[in-house]
PDB file of N, CA and C in Angstrom:
ATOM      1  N   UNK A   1       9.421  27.594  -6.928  1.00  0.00           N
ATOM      2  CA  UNK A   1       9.329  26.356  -6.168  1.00  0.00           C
ATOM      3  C   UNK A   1      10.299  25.338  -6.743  1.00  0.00           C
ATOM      4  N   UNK A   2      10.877  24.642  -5.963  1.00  0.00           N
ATOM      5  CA  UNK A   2      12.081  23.835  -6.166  1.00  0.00           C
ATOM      6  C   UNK A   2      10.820  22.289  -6.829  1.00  0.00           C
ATOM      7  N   UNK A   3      11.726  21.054  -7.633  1.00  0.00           N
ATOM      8  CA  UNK A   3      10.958  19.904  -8.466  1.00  0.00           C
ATOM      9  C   UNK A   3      10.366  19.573  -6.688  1.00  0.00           C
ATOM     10  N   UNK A   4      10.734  19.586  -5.840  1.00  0.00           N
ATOM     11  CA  UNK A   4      10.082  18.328  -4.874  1.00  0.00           C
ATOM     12  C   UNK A   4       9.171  19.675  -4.278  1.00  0.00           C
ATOM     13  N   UNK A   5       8.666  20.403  -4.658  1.00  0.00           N
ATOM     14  CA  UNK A   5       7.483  21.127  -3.714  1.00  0.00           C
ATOM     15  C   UNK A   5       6.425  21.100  -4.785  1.00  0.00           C
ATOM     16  N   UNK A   6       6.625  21.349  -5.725  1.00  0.00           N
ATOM     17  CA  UNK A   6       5.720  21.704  -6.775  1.00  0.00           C
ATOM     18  C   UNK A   6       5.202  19.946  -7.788  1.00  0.00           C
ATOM     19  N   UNK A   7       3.829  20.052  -8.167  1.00  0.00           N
ATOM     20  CA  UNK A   7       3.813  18.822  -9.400  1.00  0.00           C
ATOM     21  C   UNK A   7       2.813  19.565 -10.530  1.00  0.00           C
ATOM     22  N   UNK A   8       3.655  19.414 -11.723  1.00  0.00           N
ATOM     23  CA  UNK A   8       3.243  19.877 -13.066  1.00  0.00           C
ATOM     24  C   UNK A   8       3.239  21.215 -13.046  1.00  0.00           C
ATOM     25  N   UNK A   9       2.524  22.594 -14.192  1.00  0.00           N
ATOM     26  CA  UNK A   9       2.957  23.455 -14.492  1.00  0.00           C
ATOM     27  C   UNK A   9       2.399  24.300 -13.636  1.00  0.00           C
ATOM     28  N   UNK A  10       0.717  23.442 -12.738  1.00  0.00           N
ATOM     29  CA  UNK A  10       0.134  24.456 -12.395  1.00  0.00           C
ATOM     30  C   UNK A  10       0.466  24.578 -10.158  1.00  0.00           C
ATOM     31  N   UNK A  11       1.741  24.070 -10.637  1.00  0.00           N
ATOM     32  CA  UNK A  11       1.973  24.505  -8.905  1.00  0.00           C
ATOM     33  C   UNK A  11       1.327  23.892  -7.712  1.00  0.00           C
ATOM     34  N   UNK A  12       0.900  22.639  -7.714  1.00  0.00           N
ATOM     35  CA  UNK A  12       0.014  21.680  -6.592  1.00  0.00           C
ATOM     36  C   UNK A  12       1.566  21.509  -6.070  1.00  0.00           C
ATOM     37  N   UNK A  13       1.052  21.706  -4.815  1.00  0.00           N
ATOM     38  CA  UNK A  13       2.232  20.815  -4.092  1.00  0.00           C
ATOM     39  C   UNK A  13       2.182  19.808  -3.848  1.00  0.00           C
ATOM     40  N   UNK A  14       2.955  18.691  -3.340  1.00  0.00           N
ATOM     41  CA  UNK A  14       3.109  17.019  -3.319  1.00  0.00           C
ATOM     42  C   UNK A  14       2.022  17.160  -2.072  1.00  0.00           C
ATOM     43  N   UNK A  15       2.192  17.625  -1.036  1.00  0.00           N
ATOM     44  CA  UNK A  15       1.579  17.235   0.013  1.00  0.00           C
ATOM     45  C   UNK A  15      -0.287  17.554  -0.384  1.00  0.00           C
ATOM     46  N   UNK A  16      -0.546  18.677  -1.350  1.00  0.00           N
ATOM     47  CA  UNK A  16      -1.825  18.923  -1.521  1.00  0.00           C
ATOM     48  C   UNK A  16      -2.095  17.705  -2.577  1.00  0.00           C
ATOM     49  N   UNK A  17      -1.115  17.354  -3.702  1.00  0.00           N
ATOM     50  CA  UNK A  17      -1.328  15.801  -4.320  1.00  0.00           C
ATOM     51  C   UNK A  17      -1.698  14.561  -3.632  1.00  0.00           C
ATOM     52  N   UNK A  18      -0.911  14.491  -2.253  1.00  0.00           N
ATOM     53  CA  UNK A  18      -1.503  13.234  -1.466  1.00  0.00           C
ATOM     54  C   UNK A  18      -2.776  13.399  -1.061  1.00  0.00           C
ATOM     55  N   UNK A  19      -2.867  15.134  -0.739  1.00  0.00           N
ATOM     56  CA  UNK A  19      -4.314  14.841  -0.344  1.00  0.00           C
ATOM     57  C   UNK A  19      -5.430  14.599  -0.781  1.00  0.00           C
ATOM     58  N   UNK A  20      -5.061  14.804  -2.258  1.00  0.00           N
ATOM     59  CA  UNK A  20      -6.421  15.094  -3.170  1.00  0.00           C
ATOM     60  C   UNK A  20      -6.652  13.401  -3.664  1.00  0.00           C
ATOM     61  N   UNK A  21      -5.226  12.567  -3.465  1.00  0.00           N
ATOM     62  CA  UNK A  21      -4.931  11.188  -3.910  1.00  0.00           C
ATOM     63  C   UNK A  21      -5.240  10.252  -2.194  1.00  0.00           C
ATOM     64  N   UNK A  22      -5.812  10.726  -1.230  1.00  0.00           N
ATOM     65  CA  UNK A  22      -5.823  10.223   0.350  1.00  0.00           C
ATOM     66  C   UNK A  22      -5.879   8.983   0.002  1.00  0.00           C
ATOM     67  N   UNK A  23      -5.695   7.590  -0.216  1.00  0.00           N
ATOM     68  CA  UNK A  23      -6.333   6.629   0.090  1.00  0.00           C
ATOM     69  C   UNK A  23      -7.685   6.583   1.224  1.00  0.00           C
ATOM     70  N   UNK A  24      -7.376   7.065   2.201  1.00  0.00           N
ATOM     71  CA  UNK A  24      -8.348   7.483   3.509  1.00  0.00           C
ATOM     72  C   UNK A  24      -9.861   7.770   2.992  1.00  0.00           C
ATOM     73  N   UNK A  25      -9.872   8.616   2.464  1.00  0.00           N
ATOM     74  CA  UNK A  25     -11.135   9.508   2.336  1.00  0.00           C
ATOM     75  C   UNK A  25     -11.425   9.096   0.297  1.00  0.00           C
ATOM     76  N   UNK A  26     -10.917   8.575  -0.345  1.00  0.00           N
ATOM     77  CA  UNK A  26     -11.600   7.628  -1.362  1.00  0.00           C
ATOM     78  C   UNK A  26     -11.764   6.876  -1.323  1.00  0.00           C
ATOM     79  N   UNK A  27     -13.361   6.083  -1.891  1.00  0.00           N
ATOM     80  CA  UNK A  27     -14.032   5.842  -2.023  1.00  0.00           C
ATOM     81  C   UNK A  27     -13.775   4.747  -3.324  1.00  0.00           C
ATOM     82  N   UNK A  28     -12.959   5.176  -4.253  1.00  0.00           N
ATOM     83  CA  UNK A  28     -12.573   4.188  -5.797  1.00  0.00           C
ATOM     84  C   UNK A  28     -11.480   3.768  -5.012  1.00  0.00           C
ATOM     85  N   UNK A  29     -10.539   4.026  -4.286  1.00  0.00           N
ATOM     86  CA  UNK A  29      -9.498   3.550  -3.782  1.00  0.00           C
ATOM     87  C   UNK A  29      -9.498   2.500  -3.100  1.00  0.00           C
ATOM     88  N   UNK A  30     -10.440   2.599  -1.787  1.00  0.00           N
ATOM     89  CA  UNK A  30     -11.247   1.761  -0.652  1.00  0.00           C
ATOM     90  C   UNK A  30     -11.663   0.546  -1.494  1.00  0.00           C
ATOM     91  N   UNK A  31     -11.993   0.694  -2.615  1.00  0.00           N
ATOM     92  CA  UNK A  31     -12.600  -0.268  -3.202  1.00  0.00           C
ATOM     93  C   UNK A  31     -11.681  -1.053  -4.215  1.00  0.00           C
ATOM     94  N   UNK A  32     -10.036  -0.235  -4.783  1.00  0.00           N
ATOM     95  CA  UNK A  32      -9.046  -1.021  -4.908  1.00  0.00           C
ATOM     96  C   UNK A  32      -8.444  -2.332  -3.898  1.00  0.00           C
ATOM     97  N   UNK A  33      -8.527  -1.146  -2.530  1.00  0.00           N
ATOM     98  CA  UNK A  33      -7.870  -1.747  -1.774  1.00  0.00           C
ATOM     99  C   UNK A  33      -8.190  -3.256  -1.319  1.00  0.00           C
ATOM    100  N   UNK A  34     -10.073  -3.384  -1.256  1.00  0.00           N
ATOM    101  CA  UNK A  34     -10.566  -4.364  -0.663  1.00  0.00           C
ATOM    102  C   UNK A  34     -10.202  -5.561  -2.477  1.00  0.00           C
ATOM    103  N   UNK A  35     -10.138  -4.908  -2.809  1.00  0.00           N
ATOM    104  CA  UNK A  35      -9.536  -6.114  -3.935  1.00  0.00           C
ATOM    105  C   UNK A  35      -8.489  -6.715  -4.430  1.00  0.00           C
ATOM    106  N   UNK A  36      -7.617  -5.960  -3.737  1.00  0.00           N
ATOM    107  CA  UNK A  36      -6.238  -6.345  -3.371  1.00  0.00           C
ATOM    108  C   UNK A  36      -6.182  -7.384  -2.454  1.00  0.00           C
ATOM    109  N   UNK A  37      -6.721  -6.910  -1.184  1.00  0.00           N
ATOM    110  CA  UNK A  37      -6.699  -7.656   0.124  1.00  0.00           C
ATOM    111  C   UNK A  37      -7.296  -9.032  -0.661  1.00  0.00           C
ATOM    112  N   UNK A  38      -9.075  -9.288  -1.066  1.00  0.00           N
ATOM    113  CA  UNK A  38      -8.993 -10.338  -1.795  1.00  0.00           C
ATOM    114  C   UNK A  38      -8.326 -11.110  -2.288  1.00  0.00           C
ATOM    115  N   UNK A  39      -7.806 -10.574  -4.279  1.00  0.00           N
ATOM    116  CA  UNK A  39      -6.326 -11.002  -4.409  1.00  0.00           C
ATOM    117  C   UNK A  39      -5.627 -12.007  -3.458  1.00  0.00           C
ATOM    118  N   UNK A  40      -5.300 -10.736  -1.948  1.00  0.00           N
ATOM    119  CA  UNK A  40      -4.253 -11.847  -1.020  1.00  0.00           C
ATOM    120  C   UNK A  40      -4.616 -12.777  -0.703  1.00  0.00           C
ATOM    121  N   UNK A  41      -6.218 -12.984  -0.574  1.00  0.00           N
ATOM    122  CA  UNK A  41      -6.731 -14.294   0.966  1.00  0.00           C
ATOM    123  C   UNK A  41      -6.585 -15.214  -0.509  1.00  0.00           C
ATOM    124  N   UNK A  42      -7.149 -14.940  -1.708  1.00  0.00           N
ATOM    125  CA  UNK A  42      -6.931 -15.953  -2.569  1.00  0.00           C
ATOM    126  C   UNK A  42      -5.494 -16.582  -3.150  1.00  0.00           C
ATOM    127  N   UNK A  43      -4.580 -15.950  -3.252  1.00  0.00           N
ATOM    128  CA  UNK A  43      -3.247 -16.515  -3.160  1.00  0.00           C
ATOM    129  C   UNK A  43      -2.542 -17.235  -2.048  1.00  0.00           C
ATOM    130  N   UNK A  44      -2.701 -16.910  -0.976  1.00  0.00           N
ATOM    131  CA  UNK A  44      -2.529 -17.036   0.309  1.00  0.00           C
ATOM    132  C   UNK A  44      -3.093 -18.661  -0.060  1.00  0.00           C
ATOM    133  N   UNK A  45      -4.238 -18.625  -0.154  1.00  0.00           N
ATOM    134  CA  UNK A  45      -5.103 -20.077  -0.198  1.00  0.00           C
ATOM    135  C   UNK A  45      -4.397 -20.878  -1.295  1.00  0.00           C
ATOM    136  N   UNK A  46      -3.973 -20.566  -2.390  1.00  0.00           N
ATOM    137  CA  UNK A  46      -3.073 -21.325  -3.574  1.00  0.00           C
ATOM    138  C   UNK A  46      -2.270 -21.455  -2.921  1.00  0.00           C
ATOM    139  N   UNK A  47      -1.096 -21.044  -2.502  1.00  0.00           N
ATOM    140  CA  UNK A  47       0.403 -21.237  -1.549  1.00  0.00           C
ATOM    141  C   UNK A  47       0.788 -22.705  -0.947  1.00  0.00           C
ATOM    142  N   UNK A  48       1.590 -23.067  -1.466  1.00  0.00           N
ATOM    143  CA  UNK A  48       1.773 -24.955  -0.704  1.00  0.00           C
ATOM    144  C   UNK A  48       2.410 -25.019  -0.799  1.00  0.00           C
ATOM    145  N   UNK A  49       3.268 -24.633   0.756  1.00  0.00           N
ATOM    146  CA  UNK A  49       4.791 -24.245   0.891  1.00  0.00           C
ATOM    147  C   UNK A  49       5.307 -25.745   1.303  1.00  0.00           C
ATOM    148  N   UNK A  50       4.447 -26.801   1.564  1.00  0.00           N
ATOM    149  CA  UNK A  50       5.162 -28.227   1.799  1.00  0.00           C
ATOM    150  C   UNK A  50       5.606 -28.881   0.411  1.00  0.00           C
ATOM    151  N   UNK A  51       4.777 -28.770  -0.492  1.00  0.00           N
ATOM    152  CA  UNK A  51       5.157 -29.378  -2.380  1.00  0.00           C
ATOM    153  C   UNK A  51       6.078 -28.727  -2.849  1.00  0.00           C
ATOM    154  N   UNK A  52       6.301 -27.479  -3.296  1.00  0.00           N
ATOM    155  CA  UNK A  52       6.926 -26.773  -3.988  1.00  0.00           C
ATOM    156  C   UNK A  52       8.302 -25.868  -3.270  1.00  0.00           C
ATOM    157  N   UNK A  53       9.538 -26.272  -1.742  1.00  0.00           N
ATOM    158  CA  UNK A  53       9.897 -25.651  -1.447  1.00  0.00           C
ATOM    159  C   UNK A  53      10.566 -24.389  -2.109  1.00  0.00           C
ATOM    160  N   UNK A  54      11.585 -25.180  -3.004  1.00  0.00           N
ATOM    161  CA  UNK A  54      12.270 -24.329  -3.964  1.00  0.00           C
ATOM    162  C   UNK A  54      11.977 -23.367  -4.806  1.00  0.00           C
ATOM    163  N   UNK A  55      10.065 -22.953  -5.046  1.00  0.00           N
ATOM    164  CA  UNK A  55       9.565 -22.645  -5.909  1.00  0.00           C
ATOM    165  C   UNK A  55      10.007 -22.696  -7.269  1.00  0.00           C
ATOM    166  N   UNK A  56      10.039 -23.714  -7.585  1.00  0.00           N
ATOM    167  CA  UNK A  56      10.459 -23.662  -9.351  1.00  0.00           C
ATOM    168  C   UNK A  56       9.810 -23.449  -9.932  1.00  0.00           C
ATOM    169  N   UNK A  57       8.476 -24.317  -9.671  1.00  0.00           N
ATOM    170  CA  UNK A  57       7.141 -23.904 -10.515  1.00  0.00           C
ATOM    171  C   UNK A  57       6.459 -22.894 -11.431  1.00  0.00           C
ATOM    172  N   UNK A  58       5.524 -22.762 -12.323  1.00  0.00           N
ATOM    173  CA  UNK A  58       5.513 -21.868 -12.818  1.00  0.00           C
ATOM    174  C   UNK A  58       4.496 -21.250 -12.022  1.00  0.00           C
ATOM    175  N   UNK A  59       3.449 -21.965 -11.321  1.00  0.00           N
ATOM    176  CA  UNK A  59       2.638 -21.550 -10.134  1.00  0.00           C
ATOM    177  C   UNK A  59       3.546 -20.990  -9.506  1.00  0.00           C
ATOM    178  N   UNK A  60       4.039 -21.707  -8.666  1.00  0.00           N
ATOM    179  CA  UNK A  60       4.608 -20.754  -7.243  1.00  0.00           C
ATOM    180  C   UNK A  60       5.377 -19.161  -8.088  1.00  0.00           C
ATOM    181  N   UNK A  61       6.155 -19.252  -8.894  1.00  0.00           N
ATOM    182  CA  UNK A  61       7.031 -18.139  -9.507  1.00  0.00           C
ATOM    183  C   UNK A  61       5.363 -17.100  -9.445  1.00  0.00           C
ATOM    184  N   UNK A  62       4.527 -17.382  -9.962  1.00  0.00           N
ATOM    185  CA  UNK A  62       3.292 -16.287 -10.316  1.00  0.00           C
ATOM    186  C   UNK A  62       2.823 -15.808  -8.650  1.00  0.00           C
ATOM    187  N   UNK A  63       2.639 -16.847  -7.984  1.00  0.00           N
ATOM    188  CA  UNK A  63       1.710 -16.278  -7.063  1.00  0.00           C
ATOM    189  C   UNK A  63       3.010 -15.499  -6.062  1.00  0.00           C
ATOM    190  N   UNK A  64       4.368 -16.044  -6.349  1.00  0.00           N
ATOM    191  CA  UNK A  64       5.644 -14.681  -5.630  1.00  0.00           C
ATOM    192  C   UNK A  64       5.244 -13.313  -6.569  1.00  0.00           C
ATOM    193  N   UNK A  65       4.859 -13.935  -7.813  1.00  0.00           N
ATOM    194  CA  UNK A  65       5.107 -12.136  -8.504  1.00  0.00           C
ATOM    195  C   UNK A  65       3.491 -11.198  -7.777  1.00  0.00           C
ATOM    196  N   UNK A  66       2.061 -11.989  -7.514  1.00  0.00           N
ATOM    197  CA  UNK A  66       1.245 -11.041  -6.937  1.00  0.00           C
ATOM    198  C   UNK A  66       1.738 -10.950  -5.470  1.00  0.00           C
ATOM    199  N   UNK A  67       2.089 -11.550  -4.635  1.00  0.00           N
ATOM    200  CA  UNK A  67       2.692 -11.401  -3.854  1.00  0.00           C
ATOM    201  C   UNK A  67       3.170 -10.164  -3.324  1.00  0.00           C
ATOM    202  N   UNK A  68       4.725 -10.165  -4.536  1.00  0.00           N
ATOM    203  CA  UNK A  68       5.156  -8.535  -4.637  1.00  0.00           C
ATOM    204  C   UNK A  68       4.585  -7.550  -4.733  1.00  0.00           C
ATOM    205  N   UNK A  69       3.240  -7.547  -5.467  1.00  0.00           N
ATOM    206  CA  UNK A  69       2.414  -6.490  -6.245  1.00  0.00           C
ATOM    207  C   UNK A  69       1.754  -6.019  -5.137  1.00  0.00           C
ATOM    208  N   UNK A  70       1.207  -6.891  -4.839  1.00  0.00           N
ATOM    209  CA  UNK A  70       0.298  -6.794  -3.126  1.00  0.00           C
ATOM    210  C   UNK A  70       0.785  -6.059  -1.713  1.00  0.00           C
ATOM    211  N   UNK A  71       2.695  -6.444  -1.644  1.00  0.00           N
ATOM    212  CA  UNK A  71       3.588  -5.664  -1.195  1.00  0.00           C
ATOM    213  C   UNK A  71       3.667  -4.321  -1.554  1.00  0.00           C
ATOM    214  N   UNK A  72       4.296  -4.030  -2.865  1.00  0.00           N
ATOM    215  CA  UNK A  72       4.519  -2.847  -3.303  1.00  0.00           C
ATOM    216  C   UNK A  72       3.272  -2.441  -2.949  1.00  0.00           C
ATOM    217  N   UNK A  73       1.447  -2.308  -3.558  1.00  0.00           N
ATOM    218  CA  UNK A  73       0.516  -1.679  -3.850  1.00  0.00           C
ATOM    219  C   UNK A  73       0.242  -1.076  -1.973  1.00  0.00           C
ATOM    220  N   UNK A  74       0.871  -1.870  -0.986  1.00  0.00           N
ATOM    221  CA  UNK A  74       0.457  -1.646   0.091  1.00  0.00           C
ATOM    222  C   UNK A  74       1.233  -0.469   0.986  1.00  0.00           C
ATOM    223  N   UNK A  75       2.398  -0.687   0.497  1.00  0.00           N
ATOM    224  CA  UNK A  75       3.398   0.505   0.914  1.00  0.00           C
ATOM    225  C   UNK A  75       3.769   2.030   0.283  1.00  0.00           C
ATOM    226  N   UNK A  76       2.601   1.649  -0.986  1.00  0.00           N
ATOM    227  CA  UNK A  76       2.454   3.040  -1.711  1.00  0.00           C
ATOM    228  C   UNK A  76       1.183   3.502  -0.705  1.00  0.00           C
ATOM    229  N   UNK A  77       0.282   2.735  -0.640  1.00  0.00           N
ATOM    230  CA  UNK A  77      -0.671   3.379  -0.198  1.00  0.00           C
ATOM    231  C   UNK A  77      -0.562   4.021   1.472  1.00  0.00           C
ATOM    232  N   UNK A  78       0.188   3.198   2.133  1.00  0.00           N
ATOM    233  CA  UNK A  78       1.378   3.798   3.520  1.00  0.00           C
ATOM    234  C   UNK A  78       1.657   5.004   3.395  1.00  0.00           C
ATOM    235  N   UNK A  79       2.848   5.286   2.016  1.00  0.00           N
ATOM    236  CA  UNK A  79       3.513   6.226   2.002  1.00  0.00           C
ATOM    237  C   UNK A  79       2.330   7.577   1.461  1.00  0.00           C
ATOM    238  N   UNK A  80       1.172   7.152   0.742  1.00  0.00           N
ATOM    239  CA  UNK A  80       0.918   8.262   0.544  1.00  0.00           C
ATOM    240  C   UNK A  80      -0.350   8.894   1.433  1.00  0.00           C
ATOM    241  N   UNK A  81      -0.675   7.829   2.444  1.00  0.00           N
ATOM    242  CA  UNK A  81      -1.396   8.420   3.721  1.00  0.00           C
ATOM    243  C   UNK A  81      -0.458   8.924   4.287  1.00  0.00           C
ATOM    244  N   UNK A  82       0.929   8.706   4.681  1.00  0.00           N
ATOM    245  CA  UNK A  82       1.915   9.386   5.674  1.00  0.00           C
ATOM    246  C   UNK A  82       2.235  10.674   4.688  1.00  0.00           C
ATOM    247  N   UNK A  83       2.019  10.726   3.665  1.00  0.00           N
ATOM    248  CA  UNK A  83       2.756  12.960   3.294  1.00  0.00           C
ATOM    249  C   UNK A  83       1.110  13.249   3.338  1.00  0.00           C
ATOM    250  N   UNK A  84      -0.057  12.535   3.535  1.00  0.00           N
ATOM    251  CA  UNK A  84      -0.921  13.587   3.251  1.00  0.00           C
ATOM    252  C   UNK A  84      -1.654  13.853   4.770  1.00  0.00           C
ATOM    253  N   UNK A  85      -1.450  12.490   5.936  1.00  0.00           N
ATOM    254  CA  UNK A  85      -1.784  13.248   6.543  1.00  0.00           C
ATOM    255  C   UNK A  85      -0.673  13.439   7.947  1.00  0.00           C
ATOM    256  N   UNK A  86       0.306  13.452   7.479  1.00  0.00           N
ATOM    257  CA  UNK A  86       1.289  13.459   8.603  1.00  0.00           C
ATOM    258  C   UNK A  86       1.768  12.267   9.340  1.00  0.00           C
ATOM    259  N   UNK A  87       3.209  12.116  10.153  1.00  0.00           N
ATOM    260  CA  UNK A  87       3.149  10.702  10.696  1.00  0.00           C
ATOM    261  C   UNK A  87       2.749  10.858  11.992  1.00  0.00           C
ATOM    262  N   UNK A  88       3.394  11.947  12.501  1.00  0.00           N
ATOM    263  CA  UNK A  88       3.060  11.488  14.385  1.00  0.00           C
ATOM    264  C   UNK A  88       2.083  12.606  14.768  1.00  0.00           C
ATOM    265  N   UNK A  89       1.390  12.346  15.594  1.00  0.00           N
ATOM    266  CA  UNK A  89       0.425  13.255  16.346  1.00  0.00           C
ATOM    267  C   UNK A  89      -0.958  12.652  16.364  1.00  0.00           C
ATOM    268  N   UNK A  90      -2.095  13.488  17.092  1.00  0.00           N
ATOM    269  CA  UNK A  90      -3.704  12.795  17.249  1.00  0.00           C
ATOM    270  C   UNK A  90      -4.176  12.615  16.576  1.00  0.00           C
ATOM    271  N   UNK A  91      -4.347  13.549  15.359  1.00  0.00           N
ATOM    272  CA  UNK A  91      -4.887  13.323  13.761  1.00  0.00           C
ATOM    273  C   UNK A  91      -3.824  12.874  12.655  1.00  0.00           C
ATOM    274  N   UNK A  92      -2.857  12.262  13.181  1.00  0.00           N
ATOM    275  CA  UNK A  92      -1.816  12.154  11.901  1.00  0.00           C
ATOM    276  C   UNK A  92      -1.957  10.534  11.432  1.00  0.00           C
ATOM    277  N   UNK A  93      -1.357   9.688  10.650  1.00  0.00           N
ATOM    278  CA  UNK A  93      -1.017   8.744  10.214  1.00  0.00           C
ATOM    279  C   UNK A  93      -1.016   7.594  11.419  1.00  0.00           C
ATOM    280  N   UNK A  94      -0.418   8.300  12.120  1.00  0.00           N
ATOM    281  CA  UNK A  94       0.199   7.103  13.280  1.00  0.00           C
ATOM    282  C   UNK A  94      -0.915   7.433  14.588  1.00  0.00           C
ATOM    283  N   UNK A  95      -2.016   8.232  14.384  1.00  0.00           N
ATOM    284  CA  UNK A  95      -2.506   8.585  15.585  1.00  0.00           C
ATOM    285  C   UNK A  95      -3.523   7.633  15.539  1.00  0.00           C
ATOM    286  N   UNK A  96      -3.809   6.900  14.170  1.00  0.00           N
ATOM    287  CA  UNK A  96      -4.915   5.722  14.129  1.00  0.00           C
ATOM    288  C   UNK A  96      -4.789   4.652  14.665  1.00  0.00           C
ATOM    289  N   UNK A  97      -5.460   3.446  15.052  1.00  0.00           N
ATOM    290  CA  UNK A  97      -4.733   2.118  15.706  1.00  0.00           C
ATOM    291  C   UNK A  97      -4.737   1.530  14.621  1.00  0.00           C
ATOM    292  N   UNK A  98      -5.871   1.427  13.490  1.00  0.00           N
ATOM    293  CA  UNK A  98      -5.766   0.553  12.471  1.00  0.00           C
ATOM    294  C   UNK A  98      -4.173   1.046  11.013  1.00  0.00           C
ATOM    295  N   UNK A  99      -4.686   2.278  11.056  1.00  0.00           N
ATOM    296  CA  UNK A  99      -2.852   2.638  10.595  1.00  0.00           C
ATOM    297  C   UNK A  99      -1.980   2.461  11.057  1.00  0.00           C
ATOM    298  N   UNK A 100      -2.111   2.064  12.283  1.00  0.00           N
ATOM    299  CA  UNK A 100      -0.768   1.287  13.499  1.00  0.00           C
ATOM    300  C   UNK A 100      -0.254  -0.360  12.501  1.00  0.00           C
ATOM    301  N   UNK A 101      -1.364  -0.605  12.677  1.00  0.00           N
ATOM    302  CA  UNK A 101      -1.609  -1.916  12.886  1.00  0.00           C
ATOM    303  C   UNK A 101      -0.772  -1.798  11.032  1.00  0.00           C
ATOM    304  N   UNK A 102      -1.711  -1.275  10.140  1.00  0.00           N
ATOM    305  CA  UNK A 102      -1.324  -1.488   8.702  1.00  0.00           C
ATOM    306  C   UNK A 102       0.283  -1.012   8.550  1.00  0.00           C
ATOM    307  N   UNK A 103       1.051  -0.315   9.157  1.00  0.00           N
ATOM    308  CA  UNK A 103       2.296   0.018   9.469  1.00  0.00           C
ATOM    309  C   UNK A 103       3.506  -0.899  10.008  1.00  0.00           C
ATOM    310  N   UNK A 104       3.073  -1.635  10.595  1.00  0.00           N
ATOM    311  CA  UNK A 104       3.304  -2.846  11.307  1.00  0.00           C
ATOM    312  C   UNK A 104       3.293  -3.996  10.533  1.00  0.00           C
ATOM    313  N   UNK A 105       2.531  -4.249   9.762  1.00  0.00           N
ATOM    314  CA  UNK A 105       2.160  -5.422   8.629  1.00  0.00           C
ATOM    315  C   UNK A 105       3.110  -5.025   7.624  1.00  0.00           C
ATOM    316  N   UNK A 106       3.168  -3.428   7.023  1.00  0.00           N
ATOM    317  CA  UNK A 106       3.943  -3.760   5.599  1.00  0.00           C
ATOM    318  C   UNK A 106       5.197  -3.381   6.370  1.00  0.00           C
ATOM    319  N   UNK A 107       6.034  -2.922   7.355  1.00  0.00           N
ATOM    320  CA  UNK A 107       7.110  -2.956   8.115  1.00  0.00           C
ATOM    321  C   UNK A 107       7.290  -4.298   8.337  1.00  0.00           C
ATOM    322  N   UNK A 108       6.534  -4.906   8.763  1.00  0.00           N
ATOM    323  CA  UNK A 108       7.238  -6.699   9.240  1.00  0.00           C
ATOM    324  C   UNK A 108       7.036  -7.254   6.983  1.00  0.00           C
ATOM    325  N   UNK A 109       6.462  -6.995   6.309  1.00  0.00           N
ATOM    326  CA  UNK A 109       6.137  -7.985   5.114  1.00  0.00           C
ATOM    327  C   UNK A 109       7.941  -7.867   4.143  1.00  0.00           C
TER     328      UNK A 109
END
């Protein structure tokens, strides 16, 4: 098996890694996630884009860096529902409305 089919010595493939890693179907994950989202509504609520345009601040600089984190943490979790359960079709990634919808959000963020 070539490095991109295989992970570690004992031969899982990436796509059986996403699955065993679904965001979807965990349960510790689901429960990252909703604390992330938190995280956001609470930064979101700090944000005072009329005072601080330029962000110089040492506030504004922090709440850009969760910001990012919140970005990145959201498009991993994208990418690793799309190899585990496919993008297009009835049961795939994109066959959900709410995976529509979450596709759409970190595509426009």
């Amino acid at each position: 098996m070539s490095g991109f089919d295989s992970w570690g010595k004992q031969g899982i493939s990436l796509s059986t890694l996403c699955i065993i890693l679904n965001p979807g179907a965990s349960t510790w994950f689901e429960r990252c996630s909703i604390m992330v989202i938190l995280l956001n509504c609470v930064t979101l609520g700090m944000y005072q884009p009329c005072e601080n345009i330029d962000c110089s601040s040492d506030r504004c600089k922090v709440l850009q860096a969760f910001d990012v984190f919140i970005y990145v943490f959201f498009a991993v979790e994208m990418v690793v529902k799309m190899m585990a359960l496919g993008i297009f079709g009835r049961r795939c990634y994109l066959g959900d409305t709410w995976n529509r919808l979450d596709f759409f959000i970190v595509m426009a963020g």
